[in-house]
PDB file of N, CA and C in Angstrom:
ATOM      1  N   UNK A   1      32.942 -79.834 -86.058  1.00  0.00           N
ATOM      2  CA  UNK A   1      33.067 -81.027 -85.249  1.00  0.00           C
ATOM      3  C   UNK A   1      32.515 -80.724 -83.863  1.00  0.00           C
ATOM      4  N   UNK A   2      31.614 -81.678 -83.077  1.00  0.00           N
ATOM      5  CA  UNK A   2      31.360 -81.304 -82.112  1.00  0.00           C
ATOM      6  C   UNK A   2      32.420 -82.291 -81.076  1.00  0.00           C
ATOM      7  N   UNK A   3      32.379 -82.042 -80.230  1.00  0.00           N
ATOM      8  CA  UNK A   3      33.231 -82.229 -79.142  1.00  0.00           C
ATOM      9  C   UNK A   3      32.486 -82.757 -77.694  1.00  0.00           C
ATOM     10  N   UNK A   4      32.859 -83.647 -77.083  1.00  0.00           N
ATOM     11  CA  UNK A   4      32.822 -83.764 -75.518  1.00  0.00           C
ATOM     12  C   UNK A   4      32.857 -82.681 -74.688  1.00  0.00           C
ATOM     13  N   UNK A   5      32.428 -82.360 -73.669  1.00  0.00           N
ATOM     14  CA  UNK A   5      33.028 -81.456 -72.624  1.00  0.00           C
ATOM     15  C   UNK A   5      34.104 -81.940 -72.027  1.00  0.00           C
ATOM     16  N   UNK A   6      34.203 -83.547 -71.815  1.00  0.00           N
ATOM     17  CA  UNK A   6      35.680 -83.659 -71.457  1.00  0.00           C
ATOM     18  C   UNK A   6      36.539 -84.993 -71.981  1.00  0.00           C
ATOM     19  N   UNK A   7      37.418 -84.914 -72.010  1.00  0.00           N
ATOM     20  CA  UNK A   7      38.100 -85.569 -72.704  1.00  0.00           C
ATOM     21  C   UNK A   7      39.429 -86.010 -72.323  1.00  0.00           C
ATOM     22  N   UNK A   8      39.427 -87.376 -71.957  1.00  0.00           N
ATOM     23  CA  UNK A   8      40.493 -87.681 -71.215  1.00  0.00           C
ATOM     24  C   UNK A   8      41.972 -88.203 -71.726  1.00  0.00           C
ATOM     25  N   UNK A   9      42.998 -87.650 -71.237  1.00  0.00           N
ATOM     26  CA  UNK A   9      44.476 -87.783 -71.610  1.00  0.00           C
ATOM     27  C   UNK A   9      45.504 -88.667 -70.845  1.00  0.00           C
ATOM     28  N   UNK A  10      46.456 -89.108 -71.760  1.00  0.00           N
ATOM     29  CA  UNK A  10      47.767 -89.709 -70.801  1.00  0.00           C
ATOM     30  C   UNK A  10      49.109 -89.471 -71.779  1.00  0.00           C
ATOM     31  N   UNK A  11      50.231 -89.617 -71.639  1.00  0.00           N
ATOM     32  CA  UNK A  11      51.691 -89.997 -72.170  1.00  0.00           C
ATOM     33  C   UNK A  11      52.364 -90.221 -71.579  1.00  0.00           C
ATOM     34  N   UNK A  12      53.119 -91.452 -72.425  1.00  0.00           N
ATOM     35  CA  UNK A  12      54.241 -92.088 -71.864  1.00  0.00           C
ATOM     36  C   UNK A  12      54.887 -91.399 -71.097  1.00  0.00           C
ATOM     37  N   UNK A  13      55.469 -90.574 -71.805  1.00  0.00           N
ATOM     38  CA  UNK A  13      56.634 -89.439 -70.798  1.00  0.00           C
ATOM     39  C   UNK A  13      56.433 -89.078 -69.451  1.00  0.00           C
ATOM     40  N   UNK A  14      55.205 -89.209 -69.231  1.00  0.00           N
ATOM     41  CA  UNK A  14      54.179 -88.882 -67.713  1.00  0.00           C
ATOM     42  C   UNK A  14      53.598 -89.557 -67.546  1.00  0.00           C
ATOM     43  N   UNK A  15      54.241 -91.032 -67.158  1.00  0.00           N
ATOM     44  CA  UNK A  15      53.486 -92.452 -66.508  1.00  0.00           C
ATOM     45  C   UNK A  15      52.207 -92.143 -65.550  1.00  0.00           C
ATOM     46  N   UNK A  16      52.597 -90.870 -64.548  1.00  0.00           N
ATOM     47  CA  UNK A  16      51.957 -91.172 -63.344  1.00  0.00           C
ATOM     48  C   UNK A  16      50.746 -90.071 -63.537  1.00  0.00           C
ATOM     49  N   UNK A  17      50.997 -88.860 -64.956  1.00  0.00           N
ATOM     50  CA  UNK A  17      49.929 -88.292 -64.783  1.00  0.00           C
ATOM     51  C   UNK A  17      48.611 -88.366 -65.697  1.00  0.00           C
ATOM     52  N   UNK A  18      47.273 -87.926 -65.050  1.00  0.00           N
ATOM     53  CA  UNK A  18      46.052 -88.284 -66.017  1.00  0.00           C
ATOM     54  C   UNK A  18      45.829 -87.136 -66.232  1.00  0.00           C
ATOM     55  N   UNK A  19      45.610 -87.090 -66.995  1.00  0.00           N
ATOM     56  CA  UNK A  19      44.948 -85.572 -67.670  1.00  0.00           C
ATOM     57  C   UNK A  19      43.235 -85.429 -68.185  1.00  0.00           C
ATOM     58  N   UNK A  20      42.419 -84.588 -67.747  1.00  0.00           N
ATOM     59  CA  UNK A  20      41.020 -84.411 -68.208  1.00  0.00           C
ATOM     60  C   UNK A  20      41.150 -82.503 -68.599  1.00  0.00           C
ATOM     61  N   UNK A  21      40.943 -83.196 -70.166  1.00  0.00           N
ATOM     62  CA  UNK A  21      41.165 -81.948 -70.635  1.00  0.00           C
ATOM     63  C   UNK A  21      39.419 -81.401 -70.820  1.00  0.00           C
ATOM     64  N   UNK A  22      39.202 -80.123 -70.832  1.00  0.00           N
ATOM     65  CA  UNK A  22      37.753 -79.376 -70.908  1.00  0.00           C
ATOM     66  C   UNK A  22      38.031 -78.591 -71.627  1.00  0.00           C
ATOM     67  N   UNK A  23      36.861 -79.230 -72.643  1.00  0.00           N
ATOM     68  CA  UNK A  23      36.818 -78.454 -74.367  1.00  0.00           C
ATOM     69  C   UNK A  23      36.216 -76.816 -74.126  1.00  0.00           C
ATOM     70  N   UNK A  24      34.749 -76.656 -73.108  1.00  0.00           N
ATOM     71  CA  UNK A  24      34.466 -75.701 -73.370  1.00  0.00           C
ATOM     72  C   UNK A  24      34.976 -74.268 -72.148  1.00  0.00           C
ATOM     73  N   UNK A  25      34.774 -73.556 -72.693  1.00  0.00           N
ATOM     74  CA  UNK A  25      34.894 -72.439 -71.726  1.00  0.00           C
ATOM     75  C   UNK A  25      34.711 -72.126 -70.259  1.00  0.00           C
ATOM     76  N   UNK A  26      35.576 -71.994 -69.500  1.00  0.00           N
ATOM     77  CA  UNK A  26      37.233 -71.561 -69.888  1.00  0.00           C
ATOM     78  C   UNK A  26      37.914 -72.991 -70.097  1.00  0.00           C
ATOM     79  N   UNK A  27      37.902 -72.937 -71.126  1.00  0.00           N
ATOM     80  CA  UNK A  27      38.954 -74.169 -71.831  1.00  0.00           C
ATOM     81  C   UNK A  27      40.434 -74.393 -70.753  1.00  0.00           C
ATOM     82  N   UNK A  28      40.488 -75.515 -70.482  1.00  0.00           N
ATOM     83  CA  UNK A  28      41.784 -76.171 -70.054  1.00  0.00           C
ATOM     84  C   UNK A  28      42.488 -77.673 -69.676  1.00  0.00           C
ATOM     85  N   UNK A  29      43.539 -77.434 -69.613  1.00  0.00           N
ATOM     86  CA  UNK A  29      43.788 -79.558 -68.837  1.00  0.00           C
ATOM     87  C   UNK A  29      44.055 -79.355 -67.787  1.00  0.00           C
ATOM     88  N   UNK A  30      43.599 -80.432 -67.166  1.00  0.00           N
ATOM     89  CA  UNK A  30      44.040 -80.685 -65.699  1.00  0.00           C
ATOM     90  C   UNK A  30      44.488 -81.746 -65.565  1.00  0.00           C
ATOM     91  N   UNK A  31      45.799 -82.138 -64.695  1.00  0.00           N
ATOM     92  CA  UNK A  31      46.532 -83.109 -63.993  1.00  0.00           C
ATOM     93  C   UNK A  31      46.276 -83.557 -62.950  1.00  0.00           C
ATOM     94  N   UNK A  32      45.303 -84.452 -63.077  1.00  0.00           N
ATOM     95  CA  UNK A  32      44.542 -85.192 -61.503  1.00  0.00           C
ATOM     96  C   UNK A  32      45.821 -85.415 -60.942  1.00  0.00           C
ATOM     97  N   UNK A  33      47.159 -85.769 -61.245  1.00  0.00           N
ATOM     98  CA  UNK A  33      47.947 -86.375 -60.415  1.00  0.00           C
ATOM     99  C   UNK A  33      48.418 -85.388 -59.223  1.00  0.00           C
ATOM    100  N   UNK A  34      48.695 -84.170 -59.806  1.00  0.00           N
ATOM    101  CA  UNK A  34      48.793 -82.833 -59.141  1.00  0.00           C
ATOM    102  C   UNK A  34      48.065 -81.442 -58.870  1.00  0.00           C
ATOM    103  N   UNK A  35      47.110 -81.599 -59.985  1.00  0.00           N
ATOM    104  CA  UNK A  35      46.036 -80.558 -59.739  1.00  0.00           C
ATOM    105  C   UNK A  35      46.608 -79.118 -60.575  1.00  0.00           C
ATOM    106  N   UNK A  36      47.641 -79.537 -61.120  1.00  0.00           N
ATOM    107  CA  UNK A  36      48.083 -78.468 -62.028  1.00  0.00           C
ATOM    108  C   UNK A  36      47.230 -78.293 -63.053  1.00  0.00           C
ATOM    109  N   UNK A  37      46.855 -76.905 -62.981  1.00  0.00           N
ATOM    110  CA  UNK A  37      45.705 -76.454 -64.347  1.00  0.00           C
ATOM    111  C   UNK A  37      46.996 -75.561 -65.611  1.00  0.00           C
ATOM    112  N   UNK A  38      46.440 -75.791 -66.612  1.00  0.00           N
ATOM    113  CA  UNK A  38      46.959 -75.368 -67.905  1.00  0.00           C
ATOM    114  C   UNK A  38      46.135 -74.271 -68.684  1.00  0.00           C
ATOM    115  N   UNK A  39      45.701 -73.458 -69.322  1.00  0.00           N
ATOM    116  CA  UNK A  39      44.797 -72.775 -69.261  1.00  0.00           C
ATOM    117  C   UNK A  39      44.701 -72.512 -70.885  1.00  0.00           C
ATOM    118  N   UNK A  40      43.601 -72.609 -71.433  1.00  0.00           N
ATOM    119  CA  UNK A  40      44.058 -72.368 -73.168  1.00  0.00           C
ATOM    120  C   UNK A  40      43.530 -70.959 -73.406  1.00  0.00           C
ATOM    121  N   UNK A  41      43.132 -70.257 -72.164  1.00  0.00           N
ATOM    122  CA  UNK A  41      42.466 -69.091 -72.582  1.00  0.00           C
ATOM    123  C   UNK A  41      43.003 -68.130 -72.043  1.00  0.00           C
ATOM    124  N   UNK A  42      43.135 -66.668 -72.729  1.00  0.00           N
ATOM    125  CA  UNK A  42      44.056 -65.150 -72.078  1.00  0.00           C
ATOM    126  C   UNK A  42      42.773 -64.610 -71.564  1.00  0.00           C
ATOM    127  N   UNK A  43      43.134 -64.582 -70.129  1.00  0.00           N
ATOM    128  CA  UNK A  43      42.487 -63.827 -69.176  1.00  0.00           C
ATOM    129  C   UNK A  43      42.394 -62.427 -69.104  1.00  0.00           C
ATOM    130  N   UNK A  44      41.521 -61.463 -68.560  1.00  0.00           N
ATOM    131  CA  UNK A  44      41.785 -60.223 -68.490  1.00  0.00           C
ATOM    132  C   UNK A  44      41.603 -59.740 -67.496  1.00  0.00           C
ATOM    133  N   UNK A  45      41.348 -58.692 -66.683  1.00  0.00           N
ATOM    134  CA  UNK A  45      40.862 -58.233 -65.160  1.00  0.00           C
ATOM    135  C   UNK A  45      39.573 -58.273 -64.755  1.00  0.00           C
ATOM    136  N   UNK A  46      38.677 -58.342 -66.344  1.00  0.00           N
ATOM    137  CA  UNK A  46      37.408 -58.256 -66.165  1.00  0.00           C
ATOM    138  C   UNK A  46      36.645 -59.530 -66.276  1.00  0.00           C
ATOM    139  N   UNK A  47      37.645 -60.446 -67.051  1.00  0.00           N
ATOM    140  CA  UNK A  47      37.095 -62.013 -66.665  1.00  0.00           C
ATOM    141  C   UNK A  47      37.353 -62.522 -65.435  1.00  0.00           C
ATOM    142  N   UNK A  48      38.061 -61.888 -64.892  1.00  0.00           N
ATOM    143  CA  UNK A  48      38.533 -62.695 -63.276  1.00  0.00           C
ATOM    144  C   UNK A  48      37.620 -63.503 -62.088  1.00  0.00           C
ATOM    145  N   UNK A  49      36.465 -62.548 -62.302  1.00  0.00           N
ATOM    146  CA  UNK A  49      35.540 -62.679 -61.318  1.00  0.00           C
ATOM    147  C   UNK A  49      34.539 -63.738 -61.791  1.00  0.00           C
ATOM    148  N   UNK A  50      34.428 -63.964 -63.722  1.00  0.00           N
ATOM    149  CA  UNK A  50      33.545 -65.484 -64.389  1.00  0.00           C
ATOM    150  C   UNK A  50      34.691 -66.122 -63.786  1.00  0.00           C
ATOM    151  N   UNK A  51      35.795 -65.979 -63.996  1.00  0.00           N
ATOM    152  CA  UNK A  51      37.211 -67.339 -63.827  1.00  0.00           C
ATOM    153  C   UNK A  51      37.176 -67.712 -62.613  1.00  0.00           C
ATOM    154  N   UNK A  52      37.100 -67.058 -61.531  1.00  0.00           N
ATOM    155  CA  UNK A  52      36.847 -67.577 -60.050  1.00  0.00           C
ATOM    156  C   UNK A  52      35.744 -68.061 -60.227  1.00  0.00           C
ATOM    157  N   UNK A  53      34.665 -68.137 -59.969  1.00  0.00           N
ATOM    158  CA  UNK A  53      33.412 -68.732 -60.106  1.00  0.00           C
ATOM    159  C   UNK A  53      33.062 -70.119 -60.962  1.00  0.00           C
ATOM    160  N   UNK A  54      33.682 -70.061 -62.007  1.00  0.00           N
ATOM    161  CA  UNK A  54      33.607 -71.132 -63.117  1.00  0.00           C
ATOM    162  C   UNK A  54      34.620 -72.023 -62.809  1.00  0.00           C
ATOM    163  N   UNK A  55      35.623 -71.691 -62.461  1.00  0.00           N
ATOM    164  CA  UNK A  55      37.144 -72.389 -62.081  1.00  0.00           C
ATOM    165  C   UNK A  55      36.744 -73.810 -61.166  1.00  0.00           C
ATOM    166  N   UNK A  56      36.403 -73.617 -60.291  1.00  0.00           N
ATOM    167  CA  UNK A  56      36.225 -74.438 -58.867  1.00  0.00           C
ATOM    168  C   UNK A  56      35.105 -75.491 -59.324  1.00  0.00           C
ATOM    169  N   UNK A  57      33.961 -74.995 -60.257  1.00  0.00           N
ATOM    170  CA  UNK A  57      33.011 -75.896 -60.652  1.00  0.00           C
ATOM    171  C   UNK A  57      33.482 -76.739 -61.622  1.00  0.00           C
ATOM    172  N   UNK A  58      33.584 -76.393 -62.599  1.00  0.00           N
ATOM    173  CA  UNK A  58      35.007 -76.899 -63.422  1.00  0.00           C
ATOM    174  C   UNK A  58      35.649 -77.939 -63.350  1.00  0.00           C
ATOM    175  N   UNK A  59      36.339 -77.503 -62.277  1.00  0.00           N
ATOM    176  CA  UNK A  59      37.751 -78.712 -61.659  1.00  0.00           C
ATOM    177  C   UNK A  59      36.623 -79.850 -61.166  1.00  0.00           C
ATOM    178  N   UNK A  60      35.635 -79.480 -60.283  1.00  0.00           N
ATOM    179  CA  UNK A  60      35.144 -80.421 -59.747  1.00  0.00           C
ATOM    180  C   UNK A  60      34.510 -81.703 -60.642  1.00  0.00           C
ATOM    181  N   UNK A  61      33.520 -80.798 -61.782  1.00  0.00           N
ATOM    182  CA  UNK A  61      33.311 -81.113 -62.927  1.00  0.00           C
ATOM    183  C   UNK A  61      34.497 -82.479 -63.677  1.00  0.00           C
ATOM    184  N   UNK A  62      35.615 -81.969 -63.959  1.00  0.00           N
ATOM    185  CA  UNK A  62      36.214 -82.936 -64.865  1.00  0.00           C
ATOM    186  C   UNK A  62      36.483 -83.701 -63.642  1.00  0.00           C
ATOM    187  N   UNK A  63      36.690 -83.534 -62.491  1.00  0.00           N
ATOM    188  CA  UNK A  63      36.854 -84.889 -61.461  1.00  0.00           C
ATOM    189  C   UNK A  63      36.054 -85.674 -61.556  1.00  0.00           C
ATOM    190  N   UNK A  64      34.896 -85.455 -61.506  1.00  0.00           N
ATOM    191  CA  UNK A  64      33.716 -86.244 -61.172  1.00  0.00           C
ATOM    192  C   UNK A  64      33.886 -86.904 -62.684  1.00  0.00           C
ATOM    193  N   UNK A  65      33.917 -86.275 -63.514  1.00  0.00           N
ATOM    194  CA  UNK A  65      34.090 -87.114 -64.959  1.00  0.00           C
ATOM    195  C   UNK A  65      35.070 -88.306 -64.985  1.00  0.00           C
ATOM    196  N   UNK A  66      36.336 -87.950 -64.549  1.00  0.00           N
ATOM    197  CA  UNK A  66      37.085 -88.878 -64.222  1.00  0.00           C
ATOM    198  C   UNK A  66      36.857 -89.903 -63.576  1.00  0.00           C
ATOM    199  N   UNK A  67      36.118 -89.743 -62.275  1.00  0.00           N
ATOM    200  CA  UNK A  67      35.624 -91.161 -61.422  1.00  0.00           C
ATOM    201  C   UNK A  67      34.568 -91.599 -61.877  1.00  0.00           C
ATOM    202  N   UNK A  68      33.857 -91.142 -62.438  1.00  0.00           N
ATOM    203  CA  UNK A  68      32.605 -91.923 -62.917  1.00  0.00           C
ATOM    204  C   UNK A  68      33.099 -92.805 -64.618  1.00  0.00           C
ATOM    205  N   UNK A  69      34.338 -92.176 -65.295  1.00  0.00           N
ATOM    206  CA  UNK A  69      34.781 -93.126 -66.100  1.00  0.00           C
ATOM    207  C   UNK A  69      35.641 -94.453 -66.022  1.00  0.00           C
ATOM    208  N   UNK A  70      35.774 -93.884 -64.854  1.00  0.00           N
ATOM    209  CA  UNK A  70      37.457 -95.354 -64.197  1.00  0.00           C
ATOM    210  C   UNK A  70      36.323 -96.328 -63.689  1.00  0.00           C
ATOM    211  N   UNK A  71      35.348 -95.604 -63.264  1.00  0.00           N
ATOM    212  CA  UNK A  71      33.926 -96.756 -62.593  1.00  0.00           C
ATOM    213  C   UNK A  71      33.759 -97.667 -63.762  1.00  0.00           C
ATOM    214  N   UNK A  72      33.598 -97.031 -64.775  1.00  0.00           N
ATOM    215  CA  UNK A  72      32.934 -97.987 -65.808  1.00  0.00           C
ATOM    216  C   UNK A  72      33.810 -99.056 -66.030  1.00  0.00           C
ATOM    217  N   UNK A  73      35.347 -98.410 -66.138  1.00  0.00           N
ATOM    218  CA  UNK A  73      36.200 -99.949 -66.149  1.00  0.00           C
ATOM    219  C   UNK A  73      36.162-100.760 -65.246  1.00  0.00           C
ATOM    220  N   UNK A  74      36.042-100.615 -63.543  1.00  0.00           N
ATOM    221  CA  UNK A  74      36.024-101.316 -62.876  1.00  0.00           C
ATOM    222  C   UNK A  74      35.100-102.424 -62.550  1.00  0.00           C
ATOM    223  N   UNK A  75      33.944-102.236 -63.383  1.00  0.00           N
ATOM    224  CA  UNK A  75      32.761-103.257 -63.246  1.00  0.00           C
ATOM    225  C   UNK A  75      32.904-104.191 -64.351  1.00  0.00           C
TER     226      UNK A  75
END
C-alpha cells in the first residue's frame, strides 16, 4: 500500500486536538494544538544528529500541510 506523507487526524475524546500524522521517516504524530510530538521510531545516539536535522523540517513540513489543507475548505 502506498501511503501519503501526511495524513491528517482527530477524536472525539480530544475535541480541541488536530493531529498530522507523518508516514515516512522519522515517522510520527503531531498535535498542532500543542506541538506535542509522538515518535513511532527507537532512536539511538547515532541517529541523533539525522533526528535534529530532519525533526524541525518535518514539523514545519506537516504544518504547512495542515494550512494549505484547511485552505482548501475555506474557499
Amino acid at each position: 500500500m502506498s501511503l501519503p506523507k501526511f495524513i491528517l487526524g482527530d477524536n472525539t475524546e480530544f475535541p480541541n486536538a488536530i493531529y498530522v500524522i507523518h508516514t515516512e521517516f522519522p515517522r510520527f504524530i503531531i498535535n498542532l494544538e500543542n506541538d506535542e510530538v509522538e515518535w513511532f521510531e527507537d532512536f539511538d545516539a547515532e541517529d541523533q544528529g539525522e533526528l535534529e536535522a530532519e525533526t524541525e523540517n518535518a514539523i514545519n513540513e506537516a504544518t504547512d500541510f495542515y494550512d494549505n489543507e484547511v485552505a482548501k475548505y475555506d474557499n
